[in-house]
PDB file of N, CA and C in Angstrom:
ATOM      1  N   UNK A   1       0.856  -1.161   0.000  1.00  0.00           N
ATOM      2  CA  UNK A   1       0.000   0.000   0.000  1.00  0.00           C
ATOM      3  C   UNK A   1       0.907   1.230   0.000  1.00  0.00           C
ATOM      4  N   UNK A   2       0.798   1.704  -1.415  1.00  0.00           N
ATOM      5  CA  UNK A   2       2.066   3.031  -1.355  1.00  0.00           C
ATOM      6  C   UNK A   2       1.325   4.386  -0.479  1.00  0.00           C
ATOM      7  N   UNK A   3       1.542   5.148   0.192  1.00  0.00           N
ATOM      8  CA  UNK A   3       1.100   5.651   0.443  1.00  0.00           C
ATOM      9  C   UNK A   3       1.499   7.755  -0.273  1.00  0.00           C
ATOM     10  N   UNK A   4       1.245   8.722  -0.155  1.00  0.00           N
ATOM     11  CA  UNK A   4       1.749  10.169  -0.791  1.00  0.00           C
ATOM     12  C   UNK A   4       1.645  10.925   0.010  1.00  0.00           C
ATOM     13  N   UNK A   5       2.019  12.275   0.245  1.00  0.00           N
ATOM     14  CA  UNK A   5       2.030  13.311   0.961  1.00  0.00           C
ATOM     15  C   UNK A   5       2.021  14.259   0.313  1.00  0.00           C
ATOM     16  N   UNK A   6       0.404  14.651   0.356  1.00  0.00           N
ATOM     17  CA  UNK A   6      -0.078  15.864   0.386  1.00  0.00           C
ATOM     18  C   UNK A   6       0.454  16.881   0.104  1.00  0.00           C
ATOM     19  N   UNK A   7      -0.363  18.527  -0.520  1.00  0.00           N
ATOM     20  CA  UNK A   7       0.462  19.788  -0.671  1.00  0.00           C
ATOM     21  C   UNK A   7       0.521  20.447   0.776  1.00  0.00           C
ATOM     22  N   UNK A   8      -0.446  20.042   1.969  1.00  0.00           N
ATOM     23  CA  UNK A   8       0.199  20.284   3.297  1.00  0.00           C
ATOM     24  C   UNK A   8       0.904  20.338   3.905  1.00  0.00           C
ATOM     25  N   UNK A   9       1.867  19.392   3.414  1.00  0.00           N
ATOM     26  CA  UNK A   9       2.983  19.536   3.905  1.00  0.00           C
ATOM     27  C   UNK A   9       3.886  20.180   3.945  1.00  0.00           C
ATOM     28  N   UNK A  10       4.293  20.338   5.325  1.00  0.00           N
ATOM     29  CA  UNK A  10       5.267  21.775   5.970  1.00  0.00           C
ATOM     30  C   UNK A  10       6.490  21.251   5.960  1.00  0.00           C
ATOM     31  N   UNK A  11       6.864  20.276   5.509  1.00  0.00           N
ATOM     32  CA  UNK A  11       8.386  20.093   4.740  1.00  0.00           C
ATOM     33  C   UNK A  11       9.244  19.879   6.682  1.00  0.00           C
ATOM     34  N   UNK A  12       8.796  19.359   7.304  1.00  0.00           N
ATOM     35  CA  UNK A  12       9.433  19.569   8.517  1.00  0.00           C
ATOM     36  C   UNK A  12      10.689  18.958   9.115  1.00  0.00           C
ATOM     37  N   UNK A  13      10.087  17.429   8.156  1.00  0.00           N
ATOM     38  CA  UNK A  13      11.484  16.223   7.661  1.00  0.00           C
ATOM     39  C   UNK A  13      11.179  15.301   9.198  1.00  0.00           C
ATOM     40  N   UNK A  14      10.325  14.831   9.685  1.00  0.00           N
ATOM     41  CA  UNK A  14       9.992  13.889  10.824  1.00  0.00           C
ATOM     42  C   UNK A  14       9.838  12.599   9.977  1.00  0.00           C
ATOM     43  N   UNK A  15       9.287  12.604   9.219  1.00  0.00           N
ATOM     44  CA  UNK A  15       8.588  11.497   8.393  1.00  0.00           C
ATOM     45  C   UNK A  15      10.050  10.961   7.593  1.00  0.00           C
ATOM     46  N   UNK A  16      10.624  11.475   6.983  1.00  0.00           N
ATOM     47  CA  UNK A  16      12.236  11.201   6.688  1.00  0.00           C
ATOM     48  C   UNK A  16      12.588   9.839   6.959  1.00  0.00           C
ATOM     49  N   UNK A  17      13.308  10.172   8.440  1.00  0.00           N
ATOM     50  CA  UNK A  17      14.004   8.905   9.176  1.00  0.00           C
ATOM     51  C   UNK A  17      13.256   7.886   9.783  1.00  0.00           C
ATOM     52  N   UNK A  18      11.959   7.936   9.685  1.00  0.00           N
ATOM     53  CA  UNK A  18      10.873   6.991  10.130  1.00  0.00           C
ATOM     54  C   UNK A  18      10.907   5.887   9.208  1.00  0.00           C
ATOM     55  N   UNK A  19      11.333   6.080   7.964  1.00  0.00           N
ATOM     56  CA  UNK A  19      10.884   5.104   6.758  1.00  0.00           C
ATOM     57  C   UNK A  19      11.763   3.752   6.810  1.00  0.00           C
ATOM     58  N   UNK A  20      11.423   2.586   6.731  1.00  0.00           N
ATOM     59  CA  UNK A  20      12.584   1.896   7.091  1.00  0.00           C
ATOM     60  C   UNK A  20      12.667   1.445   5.631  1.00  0.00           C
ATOM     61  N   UNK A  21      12.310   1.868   4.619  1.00  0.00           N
ATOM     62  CA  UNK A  21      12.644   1.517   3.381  1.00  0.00           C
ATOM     63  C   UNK A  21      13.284   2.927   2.416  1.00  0.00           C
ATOM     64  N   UNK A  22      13.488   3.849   3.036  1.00  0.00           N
ATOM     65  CA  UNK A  22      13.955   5.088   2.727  1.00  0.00           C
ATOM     66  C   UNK A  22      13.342   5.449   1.351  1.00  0.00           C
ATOM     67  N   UNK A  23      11.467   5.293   1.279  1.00  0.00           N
ATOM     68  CA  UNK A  23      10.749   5.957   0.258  1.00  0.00           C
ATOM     69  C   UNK A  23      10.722   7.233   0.557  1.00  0.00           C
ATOM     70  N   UNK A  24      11.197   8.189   1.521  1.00  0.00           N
ATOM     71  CA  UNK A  24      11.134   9.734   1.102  1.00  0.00           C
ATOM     72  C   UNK A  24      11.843  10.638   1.635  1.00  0.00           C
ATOM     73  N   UNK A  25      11.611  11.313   0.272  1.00  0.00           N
ATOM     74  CA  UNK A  25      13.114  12.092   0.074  1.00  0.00           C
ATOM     75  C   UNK A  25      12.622  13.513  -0.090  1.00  0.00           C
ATOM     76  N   UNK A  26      13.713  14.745   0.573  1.00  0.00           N
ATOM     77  CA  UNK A  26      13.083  16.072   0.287  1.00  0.00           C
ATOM     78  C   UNK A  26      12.902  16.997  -0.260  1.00  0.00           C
ATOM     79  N   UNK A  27      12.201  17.914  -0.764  1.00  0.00           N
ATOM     80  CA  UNK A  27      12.532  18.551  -1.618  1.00  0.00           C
ATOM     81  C   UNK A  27      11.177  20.013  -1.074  1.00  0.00           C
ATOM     82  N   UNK A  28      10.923  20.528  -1.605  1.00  0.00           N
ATOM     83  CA  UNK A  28      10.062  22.022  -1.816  1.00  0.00           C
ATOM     84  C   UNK A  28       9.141  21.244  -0.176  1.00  0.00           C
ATOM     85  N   UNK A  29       8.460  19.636  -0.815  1.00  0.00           N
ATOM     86  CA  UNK A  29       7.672  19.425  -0.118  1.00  0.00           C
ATOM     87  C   UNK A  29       7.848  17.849  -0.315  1.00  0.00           C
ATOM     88  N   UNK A  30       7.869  17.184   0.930  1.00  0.00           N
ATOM     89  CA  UNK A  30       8.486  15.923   0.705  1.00  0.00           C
ATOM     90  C   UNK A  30       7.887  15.155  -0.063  1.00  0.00           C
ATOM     91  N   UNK A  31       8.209  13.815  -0.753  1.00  0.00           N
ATOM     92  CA  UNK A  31       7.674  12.990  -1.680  1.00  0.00           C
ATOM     93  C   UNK A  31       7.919  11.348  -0.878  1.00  0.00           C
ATOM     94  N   UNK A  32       7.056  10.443  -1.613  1.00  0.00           N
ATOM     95  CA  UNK A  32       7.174   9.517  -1.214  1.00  0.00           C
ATOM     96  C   UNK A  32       7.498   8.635  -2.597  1.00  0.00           C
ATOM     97  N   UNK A  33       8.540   7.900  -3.177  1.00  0.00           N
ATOM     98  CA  UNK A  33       8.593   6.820  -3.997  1.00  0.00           C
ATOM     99  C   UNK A  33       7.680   5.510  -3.170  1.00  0.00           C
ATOM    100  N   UNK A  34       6.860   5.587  -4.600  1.00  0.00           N
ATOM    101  CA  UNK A  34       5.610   4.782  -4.266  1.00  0.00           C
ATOM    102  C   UNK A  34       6.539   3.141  -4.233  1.00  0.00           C
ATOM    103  N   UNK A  35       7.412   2.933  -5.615  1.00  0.00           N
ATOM    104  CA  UNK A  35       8.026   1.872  -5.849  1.00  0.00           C
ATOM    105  C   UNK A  35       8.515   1.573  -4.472  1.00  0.00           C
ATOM    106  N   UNK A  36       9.235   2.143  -3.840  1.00  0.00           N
ATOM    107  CA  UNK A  36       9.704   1.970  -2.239  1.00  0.00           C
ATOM    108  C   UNK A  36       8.843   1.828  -1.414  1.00  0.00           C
ATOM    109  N   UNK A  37       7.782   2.482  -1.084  1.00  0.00           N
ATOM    110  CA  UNK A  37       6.901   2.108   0.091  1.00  0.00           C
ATOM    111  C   UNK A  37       5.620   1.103  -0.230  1.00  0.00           C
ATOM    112  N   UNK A  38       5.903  -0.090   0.323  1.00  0.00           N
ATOM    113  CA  UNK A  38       5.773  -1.264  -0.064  1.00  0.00           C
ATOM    114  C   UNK A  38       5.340  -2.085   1.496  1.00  0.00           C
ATOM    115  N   UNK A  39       4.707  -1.092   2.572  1.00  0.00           N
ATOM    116  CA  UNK A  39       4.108  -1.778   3.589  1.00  0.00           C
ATOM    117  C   UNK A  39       2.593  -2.410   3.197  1.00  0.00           C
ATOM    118  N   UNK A  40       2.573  -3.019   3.560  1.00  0.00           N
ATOM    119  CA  UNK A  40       1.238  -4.088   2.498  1.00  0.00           C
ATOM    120  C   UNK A  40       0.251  -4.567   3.391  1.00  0.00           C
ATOM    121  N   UNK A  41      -0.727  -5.019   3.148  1.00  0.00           N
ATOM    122  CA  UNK A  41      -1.175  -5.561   4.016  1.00  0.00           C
ATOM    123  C   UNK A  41      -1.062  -7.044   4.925  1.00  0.00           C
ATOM    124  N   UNK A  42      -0.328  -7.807   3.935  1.00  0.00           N
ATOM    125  CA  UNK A  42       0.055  -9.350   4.038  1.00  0.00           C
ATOM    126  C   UNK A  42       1.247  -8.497   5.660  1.00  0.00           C
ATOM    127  N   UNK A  43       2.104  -7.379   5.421  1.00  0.00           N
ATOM    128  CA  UNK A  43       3.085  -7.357   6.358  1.00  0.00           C
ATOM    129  C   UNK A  43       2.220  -6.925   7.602  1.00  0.00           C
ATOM    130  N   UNK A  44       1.058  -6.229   7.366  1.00  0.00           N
ATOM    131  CA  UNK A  44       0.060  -5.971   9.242  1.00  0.00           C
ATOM    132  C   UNK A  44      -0.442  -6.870   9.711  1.00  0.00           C
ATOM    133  N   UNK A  45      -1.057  -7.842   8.400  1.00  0.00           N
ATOM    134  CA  UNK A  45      -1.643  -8.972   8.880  1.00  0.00           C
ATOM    135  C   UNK A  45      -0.701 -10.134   9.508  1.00  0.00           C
ATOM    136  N   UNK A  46       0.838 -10.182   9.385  1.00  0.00           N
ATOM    137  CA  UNK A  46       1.971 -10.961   9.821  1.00  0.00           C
ATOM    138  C   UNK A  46       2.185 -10.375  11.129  1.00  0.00           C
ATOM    139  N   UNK A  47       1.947  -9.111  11.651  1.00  0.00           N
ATOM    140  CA  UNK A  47       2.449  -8.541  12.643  1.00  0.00           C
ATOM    141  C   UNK A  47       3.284  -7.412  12.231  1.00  0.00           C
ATOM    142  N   UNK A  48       4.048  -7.444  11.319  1.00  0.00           N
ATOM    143  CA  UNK A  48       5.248  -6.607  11.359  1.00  0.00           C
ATOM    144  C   UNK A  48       5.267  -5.083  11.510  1.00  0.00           C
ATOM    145  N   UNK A  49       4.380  -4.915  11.200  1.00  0.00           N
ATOM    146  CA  UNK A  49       3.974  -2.969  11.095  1.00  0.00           C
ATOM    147  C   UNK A  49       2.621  -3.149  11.634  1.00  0.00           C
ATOM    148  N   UNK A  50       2.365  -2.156  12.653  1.00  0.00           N
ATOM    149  CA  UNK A  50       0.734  -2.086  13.157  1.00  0.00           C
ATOM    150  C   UNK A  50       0.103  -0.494  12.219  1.00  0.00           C
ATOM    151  N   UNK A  51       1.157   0.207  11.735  1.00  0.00           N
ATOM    152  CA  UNK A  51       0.934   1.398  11.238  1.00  0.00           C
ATOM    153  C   UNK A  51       2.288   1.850  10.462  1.00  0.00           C
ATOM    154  N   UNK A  52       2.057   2.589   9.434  1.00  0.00           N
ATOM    155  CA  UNK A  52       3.031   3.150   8.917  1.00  0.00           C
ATOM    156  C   UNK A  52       3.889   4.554   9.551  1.00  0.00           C
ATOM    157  N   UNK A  53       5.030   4.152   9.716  1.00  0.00           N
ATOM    158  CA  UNK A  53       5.951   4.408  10.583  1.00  0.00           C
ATOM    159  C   UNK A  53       5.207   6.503  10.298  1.00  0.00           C
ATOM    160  N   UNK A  54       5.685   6.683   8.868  1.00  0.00           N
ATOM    161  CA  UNK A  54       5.673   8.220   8.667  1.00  0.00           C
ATOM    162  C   UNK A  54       3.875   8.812   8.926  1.00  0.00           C
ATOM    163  N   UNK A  55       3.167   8.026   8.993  1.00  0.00           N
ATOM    164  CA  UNK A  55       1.859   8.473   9.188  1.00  0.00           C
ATOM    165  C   UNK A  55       1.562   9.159  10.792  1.00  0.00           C
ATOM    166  N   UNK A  56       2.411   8.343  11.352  1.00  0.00           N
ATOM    167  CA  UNK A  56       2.127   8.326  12.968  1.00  0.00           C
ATOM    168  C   UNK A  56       2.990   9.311  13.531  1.00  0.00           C
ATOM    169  N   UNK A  57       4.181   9.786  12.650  1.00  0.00           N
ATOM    170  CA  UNK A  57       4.769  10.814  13.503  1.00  0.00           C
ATOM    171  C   UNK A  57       4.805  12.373  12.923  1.00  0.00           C
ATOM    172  N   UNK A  58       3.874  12.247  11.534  1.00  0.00           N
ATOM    173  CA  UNK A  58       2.968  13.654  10.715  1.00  0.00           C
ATOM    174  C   UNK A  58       2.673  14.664  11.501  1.00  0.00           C
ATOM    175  N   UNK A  59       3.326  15.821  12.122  1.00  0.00           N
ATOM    176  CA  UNK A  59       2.284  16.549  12.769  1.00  0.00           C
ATOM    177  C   UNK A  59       1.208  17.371  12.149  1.00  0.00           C
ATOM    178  N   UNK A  60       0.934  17.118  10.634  1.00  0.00           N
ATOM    179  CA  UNK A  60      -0.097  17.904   9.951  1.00  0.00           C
ATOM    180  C   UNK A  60      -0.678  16.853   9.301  1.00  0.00           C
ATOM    181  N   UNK A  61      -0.772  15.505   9.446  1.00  0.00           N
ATOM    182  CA  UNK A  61      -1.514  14.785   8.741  1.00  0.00           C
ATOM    183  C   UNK A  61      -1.788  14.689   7.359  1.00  0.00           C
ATOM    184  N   UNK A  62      -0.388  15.037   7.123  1.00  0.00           N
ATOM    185  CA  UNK A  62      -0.197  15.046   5.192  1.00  0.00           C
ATOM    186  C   UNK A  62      -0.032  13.842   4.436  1.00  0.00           C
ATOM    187  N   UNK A  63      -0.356  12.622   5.361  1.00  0.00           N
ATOM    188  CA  UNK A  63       0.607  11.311   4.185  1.00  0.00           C
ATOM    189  C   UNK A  63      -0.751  10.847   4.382  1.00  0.00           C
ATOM    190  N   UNK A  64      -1.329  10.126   3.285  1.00  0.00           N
ATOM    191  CA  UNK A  64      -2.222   9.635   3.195  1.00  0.00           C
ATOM    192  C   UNK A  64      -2.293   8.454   2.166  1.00  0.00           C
ATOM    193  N   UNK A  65      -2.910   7.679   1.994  1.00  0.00           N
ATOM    194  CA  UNK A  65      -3.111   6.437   0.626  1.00  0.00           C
ATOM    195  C   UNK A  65      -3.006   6.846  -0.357  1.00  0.00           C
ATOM    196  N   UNK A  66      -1.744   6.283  -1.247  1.00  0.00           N
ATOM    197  CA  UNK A  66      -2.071   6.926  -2.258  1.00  0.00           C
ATOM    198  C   UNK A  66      -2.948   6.466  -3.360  1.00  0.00           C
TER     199      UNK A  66
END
């Protein structure tokens, strides 16, 4: 499930080092490579992620499904 980030975003760079697949990178306003973010559902339903790491530490709630 790739997920994107929004034109809300305040570029703050929290969401950055959260990624453990290093889908995003910065620029004007951060981006997410969809090809890279690749948390799925088969991996919540295994346990491994209960939530996506950059969603949970958003303080403007910019990353959303893409």
């Amino acid at each position: 499930m790739a997920m994107k980030i929004t034109e809300e975003c305040i570029a703050c760079g929290v969401c950055e080092p959260e990624c453990p697949r290093g889908a995003i990178s910065p620029g004007d306003l951060y981006v997410i490579d969809p090809a890279k973010c690749t948390e799925d559902d088969e991996e919540i339903k295994a346990g491994k992620i209960t939530v996506q790491y950059c969603v949970a530490v958003c303080p403007v709630n910019c990353i959303i499904k893409a």
